[in-house]
C-alpha atoms as a PDB file:
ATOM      1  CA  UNK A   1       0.000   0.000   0.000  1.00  0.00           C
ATOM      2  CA  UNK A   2       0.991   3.610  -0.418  1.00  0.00           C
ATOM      3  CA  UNK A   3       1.068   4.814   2.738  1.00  0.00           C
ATOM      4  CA  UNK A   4       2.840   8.356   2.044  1.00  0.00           C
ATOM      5  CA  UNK A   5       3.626  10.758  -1.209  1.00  0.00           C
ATOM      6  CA  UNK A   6       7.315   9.085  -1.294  1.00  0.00           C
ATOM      7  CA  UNK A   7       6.367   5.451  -1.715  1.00  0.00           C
ATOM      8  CA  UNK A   8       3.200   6.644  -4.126  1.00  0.00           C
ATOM      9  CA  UNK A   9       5.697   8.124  -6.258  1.00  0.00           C
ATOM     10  CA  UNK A  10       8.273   5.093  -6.520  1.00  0.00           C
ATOM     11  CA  UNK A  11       4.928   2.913  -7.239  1.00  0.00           C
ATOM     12  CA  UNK A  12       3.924   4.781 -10.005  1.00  0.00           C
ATOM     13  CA  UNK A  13       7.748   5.187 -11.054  1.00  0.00           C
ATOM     14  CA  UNK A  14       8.286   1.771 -11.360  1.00  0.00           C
ATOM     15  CA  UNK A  15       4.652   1.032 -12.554  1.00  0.00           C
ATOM     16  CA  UNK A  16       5.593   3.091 -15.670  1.00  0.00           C
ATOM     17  CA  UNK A  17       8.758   1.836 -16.200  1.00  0.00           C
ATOM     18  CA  UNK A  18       7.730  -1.459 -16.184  1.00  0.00           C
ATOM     19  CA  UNK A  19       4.687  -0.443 -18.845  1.00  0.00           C
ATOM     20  CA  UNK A  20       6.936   1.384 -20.740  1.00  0.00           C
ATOM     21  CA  UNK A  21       9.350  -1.776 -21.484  1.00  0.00           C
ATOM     22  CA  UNK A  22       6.062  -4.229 -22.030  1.00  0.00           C
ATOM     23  CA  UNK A  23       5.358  -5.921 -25.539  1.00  0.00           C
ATOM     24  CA  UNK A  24       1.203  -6.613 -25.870  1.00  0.00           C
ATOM     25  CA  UNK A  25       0.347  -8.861 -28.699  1.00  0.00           C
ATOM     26  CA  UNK A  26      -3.320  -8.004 -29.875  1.00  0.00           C
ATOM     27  CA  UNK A  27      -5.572 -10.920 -30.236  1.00  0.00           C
ATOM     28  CA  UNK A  28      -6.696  -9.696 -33.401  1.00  0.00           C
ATOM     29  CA  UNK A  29      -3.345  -8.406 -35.550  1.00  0.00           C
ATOM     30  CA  UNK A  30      -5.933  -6.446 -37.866  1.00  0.00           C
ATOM     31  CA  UNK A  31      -7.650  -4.694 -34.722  1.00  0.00           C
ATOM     32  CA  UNK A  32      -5.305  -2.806 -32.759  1.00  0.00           C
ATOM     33  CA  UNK A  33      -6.244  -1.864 -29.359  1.00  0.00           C
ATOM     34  CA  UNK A  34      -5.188   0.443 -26.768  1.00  0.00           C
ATOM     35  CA  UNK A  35      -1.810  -0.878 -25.283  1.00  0.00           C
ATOM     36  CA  UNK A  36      -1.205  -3.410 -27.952  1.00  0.00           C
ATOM     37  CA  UNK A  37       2.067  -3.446 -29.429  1.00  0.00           C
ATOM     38  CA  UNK A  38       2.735  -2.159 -33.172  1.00  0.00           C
ATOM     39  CA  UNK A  39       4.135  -4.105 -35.852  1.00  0.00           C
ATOM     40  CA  UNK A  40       7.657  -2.928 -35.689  1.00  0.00           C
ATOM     41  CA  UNK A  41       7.736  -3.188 -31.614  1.00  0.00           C
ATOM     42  CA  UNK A  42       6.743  -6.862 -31.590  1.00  0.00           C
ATOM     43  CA  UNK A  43       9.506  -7.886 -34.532  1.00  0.00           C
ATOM     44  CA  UNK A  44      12.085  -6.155 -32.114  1.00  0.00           C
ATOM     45  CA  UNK A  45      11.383  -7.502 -28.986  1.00  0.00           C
ATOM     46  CA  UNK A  46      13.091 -10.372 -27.901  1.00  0.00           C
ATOM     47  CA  UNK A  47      11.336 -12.805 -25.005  1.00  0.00           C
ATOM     48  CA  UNK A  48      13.673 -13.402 -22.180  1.00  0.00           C
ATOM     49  CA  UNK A  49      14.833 -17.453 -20.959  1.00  0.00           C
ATOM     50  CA  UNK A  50      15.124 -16.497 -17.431  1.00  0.00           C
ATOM     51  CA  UNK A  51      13.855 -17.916 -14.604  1.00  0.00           C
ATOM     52  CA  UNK A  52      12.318 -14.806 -13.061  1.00  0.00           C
ATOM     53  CA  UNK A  53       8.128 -14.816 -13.281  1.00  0.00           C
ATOM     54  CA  UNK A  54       7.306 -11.520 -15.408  1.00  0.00           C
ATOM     55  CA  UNK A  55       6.207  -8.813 -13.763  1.00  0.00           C
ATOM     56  CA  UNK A  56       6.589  -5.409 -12.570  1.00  0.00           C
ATOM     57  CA  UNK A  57       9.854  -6.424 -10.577  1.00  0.00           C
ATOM     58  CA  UNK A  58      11.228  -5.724  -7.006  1.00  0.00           C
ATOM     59  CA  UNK A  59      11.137  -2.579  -5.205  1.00  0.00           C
ATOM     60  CA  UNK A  60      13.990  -0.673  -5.294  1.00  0.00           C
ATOM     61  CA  UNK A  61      14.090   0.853  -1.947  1.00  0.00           C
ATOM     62  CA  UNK A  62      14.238  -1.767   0.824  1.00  0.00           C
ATOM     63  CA  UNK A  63      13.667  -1.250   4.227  1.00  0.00           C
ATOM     64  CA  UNK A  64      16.793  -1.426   5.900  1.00  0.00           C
ATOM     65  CA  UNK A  65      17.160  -3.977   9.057  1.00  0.00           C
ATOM     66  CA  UNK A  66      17.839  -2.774  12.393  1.00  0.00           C
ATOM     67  CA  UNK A  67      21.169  -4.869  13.845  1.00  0.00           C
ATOM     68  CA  UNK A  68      20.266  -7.184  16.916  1.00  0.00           C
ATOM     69  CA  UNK A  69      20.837  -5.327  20.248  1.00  0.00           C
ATOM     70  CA  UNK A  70      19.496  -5.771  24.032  1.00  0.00           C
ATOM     71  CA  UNK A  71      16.270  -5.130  25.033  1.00  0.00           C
ATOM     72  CA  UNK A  72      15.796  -1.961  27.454  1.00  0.00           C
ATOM     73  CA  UNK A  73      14.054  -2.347  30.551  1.00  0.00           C
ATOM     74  CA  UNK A  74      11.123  -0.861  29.714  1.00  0.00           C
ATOM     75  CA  UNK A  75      10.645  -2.372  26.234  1.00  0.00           C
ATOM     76  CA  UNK A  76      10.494  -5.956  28.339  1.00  0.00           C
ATOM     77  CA  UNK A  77       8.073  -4.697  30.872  1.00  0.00           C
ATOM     78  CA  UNK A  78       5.433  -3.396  27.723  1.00  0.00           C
ATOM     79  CA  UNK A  79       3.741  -6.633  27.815  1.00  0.00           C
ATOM     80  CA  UNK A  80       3.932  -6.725  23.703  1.00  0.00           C
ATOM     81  CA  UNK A  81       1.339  -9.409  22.751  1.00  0.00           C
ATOM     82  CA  UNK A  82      -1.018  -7.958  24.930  1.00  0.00           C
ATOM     83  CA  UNK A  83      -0.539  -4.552  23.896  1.00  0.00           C
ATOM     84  CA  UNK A  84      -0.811  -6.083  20.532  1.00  0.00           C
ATOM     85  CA  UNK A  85      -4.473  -8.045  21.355  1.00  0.00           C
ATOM     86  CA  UNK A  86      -5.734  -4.733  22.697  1.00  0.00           C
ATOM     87  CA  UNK A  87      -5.071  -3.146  19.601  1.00  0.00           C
ATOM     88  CA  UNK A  88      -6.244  -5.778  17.078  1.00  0.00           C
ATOM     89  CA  UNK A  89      -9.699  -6.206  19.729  1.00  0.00           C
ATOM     90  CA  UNK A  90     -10.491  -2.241  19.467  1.00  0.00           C
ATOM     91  CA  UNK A  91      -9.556  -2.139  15.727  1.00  0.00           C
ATOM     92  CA  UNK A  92     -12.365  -4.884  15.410  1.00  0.00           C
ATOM     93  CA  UNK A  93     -14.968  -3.434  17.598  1.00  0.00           C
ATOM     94  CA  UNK A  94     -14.721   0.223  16.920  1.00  0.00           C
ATOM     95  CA  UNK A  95     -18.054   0.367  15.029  1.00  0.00           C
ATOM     96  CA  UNK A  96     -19.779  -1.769  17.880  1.00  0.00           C
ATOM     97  CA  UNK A  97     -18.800   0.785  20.302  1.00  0.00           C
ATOM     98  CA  UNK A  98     -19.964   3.567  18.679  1.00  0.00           C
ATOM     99  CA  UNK A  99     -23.238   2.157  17.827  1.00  0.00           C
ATOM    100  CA  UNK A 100     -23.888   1.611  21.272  1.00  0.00           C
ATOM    101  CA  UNK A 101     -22.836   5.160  22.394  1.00  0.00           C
ATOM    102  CA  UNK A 102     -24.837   6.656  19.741  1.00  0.00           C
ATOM    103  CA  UNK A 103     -28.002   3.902  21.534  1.00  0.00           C
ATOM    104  CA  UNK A 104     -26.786   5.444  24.828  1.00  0.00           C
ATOM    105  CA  UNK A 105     -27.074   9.083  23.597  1.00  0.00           C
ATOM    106  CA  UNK A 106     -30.510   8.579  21.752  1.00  0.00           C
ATOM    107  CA  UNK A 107     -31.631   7.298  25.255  1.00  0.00           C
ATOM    108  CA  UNK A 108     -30.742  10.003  27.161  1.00  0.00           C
ATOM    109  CA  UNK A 109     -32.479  12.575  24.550  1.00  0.00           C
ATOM    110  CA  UNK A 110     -35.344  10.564  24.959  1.00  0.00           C
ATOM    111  CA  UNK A 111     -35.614  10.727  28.507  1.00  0.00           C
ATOM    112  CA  UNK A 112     -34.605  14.366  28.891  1.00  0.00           C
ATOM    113  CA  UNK A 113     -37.623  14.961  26.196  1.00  0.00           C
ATOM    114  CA  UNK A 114     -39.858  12.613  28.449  1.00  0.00           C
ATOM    115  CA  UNK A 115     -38.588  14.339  31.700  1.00  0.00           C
ATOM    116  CA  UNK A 116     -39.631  18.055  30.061  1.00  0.00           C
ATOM    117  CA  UNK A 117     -43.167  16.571  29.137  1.00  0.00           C
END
């Protein structure tokens, strides 16, 4: 996914270079269709005998790994997979929650309306 400008912009780099390189053969030679390859393109390309699946190709920036080191104090007192089961069980159940505060809020106009009657 393209989570900032930076990583939109090497997508759609590499996207396009990888379009730009790509040989379509019509299914119909006589009907031509939008990205299909001209005559001339598909007598010079030549297909590749590697062993690499086509397709758009590996990023080019990778993430570089952080070296081993200790673990801090804090950092082992976090309680990680729980922190990480809290997260994952509000992530699922944020529409619940809100549905039921919005219940809770349309009782309470209710009964202020009933009160003032």
């Amino acid at each position: 996914r393209n989570h900032s400008e930076e990583s939109l912009e090497l997508n759609t780099n590499r996207l396009k270079a990888y379009l730009s390189k790509l040989v379509l053969w019509p299914k119909n030679p006589a009907k031509l269709r939008g990205r299909d390859s001209s005559k001339e393109e598909r007598d010079a390309a030549v297909q590749l005998k590697n062993k690499q699946p086509p397709g758009p190709g590996p990023k080019s920036s990778k993430a570089k790994k952080e070296a081993p080191r200790k673990l801090t104090d804090e950092e082992k007192s976090r309680h990680i997979y729980q922190f990480l089961q809290k997260v994952q069980r509000d992530q699922k159940l944020v529409g619940l929650r809100m549905k039921r505060d919005r219940k809770k809020e349309q009782a309470k106009e209710e009964a202020a309306k009933l009160a003032k009657k």
